[in-house]
N, C-alpha and C. Protein backbone atom coordinates (compact mmCIF):
# COMPACT_ATOMS: atom_id res chain seq x y z
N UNK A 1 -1.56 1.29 -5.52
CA UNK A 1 -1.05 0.24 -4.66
C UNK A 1 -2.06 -0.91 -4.53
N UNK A 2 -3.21 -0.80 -4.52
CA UNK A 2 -4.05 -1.75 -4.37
C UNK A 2 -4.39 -2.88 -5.59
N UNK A 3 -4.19 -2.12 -7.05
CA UNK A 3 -3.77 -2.99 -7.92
C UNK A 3 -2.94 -4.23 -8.09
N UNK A 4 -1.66 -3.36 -6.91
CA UNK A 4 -0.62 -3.89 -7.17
C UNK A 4 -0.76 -5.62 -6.06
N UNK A 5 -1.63 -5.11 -4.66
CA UNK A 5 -2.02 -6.14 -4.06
C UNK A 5 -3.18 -7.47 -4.75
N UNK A 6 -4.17 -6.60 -5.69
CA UNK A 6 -4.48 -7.73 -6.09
C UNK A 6 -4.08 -8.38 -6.97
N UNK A 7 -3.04 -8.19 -8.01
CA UNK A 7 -1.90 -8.78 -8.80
C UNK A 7 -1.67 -9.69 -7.82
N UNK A 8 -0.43 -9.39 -7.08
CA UNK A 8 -0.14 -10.42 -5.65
C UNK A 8 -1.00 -11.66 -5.77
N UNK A 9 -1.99 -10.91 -4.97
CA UNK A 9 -3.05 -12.16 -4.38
C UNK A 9 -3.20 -13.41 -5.50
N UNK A 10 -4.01 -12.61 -6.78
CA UNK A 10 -3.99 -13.31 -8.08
C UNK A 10 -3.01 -14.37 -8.54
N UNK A 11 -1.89 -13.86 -8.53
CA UNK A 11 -0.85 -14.86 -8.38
C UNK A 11 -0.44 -15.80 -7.27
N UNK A 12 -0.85 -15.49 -6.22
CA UNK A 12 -0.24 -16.31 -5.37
C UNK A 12 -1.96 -17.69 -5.20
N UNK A 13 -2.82 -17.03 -5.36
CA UNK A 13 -4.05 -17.87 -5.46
C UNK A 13 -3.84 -18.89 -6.64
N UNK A 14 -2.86 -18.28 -8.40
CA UNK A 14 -3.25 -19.31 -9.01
C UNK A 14 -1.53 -20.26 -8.74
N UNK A 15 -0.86 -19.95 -7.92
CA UNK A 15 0.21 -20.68 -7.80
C UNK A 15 -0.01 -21.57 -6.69
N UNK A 16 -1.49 -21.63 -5.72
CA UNK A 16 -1.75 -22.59 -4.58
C UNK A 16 -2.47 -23.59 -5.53
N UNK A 17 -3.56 -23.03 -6.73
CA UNK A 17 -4.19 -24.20 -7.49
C UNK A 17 -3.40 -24.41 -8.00
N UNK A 18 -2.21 -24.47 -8.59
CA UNK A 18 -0.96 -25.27 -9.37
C UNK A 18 -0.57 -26.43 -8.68
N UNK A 19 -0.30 -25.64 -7.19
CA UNK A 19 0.63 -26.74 -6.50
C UNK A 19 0.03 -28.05 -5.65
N UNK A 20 -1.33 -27.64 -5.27
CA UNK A 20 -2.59 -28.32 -4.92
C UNK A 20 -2.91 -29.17 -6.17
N UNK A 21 -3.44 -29.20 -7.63
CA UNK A 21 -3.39 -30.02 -8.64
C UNK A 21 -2.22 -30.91 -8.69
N UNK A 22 -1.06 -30.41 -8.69
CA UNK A 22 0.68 -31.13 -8.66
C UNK A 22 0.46 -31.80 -7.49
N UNK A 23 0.12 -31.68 -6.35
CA UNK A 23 0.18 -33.10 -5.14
C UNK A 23 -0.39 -33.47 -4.86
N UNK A 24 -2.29 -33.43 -4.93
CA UNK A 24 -3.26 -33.93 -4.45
C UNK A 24 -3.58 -34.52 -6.06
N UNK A 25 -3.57 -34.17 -7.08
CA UNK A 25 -4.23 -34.62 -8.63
C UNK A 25 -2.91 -35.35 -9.29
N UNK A 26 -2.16 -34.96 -9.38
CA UNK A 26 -1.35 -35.35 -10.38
C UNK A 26 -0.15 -35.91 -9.74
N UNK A 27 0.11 -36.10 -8.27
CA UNK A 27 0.71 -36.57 -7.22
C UNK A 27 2.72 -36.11 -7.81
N UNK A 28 2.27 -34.80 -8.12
CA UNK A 28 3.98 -34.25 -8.78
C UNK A 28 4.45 -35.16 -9.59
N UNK A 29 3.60 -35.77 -10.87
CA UNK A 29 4.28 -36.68 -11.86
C UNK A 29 3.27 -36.04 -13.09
N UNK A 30 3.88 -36.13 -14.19
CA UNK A 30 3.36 -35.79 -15.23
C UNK A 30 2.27 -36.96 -16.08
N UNK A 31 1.37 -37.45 -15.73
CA UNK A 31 1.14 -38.72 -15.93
C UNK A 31 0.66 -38.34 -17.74
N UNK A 32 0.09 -39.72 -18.48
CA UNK A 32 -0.50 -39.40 -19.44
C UNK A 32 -1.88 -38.93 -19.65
N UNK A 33 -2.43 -38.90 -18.47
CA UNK A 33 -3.89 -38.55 -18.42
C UNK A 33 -4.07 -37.00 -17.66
N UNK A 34 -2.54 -36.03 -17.59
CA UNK A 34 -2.48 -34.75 -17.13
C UNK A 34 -3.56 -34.16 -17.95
N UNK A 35 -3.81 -34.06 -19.60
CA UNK A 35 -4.52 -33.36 -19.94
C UNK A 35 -6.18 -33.47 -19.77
N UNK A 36 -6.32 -34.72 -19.62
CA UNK A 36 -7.78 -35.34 -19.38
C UNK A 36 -8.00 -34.76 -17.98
N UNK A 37 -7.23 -34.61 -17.48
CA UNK A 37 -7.16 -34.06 -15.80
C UNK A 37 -7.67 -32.28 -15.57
N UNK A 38 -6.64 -31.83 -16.78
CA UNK A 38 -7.19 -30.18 -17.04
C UNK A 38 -8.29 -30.31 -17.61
N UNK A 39 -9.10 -30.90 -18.46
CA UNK A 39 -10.13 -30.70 -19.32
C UNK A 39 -11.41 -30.84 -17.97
N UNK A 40 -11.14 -32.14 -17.06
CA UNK A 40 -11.96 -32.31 -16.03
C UNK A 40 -11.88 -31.34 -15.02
N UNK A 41 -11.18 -30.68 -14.48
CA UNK A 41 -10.98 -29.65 -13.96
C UNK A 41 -11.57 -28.38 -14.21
N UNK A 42 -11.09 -28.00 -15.34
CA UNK A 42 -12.12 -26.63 -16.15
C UNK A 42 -13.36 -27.01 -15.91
N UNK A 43 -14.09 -28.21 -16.73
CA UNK A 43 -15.61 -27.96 -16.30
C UNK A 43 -15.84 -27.74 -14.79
N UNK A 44 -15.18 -28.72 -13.78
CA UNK A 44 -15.71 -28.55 -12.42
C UNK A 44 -15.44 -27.06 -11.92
N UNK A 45 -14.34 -26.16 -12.00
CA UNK A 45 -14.07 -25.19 -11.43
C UNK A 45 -15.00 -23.95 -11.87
N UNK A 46 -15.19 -24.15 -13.23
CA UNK A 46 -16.13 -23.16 -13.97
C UNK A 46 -17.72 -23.42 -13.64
N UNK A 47 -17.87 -24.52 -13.68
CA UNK A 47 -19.20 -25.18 -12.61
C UNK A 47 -19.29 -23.93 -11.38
N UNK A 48 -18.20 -24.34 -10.40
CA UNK A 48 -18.26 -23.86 -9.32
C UNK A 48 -17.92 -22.47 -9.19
N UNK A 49 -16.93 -21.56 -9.51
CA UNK A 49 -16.69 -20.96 -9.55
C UNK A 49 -16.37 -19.51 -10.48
N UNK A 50 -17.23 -19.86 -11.81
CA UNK A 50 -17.42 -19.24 -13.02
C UNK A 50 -15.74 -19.01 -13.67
N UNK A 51 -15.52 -18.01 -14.53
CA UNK A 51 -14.99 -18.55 -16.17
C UNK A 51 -13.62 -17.54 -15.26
N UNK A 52 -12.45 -18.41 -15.96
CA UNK A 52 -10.88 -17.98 -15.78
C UNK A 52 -10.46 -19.25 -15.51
N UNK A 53 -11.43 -20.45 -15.38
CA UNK A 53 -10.80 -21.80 -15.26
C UNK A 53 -10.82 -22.50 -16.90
N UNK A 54 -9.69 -22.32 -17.67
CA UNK A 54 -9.77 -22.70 -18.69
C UNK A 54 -8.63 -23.95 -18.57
N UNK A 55 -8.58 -24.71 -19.81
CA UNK A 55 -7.83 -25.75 -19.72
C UNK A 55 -6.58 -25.20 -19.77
N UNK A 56 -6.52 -23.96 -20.78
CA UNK A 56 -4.61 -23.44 -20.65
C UNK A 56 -4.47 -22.40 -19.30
N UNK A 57 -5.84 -22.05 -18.88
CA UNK A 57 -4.66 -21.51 -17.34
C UNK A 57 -4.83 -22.94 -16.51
N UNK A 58 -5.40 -23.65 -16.16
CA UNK A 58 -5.37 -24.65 -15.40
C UNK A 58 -3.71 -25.23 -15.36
N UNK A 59 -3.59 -25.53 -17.15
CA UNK A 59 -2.01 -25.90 -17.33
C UNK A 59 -1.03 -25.04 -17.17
N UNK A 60 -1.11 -23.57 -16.99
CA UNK A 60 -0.64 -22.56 -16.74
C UNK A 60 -0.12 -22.52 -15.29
N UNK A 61 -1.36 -22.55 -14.51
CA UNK A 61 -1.25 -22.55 -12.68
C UNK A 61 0.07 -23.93 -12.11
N UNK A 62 -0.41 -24.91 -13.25
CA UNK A 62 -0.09 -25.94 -12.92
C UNK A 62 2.16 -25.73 -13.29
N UNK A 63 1.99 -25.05 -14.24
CA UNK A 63 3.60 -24.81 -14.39
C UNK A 63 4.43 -23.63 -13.74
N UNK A 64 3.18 -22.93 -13.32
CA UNK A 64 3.57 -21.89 -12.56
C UNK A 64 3.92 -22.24 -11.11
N UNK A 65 3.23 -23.57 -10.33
CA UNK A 65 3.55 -24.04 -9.36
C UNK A 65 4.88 -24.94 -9.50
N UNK A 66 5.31 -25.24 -10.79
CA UNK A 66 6.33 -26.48 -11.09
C UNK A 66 7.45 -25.26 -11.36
N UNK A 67 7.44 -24.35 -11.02
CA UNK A 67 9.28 -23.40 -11.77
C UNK A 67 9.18 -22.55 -10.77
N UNK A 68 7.93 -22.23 -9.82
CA UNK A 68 8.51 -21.68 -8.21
C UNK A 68 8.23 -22.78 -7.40
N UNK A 69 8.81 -23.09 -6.90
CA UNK A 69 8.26 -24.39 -6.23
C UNK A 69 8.15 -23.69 -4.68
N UNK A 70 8.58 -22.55 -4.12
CA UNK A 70 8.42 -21.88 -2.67
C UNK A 70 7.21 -20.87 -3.08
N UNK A 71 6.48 -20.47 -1.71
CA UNK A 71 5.58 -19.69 -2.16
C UNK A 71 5.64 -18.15 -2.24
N UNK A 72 7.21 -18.23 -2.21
CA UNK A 72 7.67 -16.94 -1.78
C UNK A 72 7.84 -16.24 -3.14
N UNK A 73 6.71 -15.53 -3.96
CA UNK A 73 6.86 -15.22 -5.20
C UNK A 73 6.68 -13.80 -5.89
């Protein structure tokens, strides 16, 4: 069971950095500079917070917040 909670958490943590990037970074528009945005992102998060911040989960979190859009997941 506790696996199963930190699955949960895991997901619901990288579906708040999705949706947080989508309205504070990317203001819910796909601009042309989205990818320059993940590339800047990875270094800062991996800076701060060491390695799982890559540019394809960054874009990952980021679509994972765009196809649930409730946090009820």
């Amino acid at each position: 069971m506790e696996r199963r909670t930190e699955t949960t958490e895991l997901s619901l943590l990288y579906w708040k950095i999705g949706k947080r990037i989508n309205a504070d970074v990317l203001n819910n528009k796909r601009a042309g500079y989205g990818k320059q945005i993940a590339v800047s992102l990875t270094q800062q998060l991996t800076e701060q917070y060491g390695n799982g911040f890559t540019e394809k989960n960054i874009r990952g979190m980021i679509q994972f917040a765009d196809v649930l859009p409730d946090e009820r997941i």
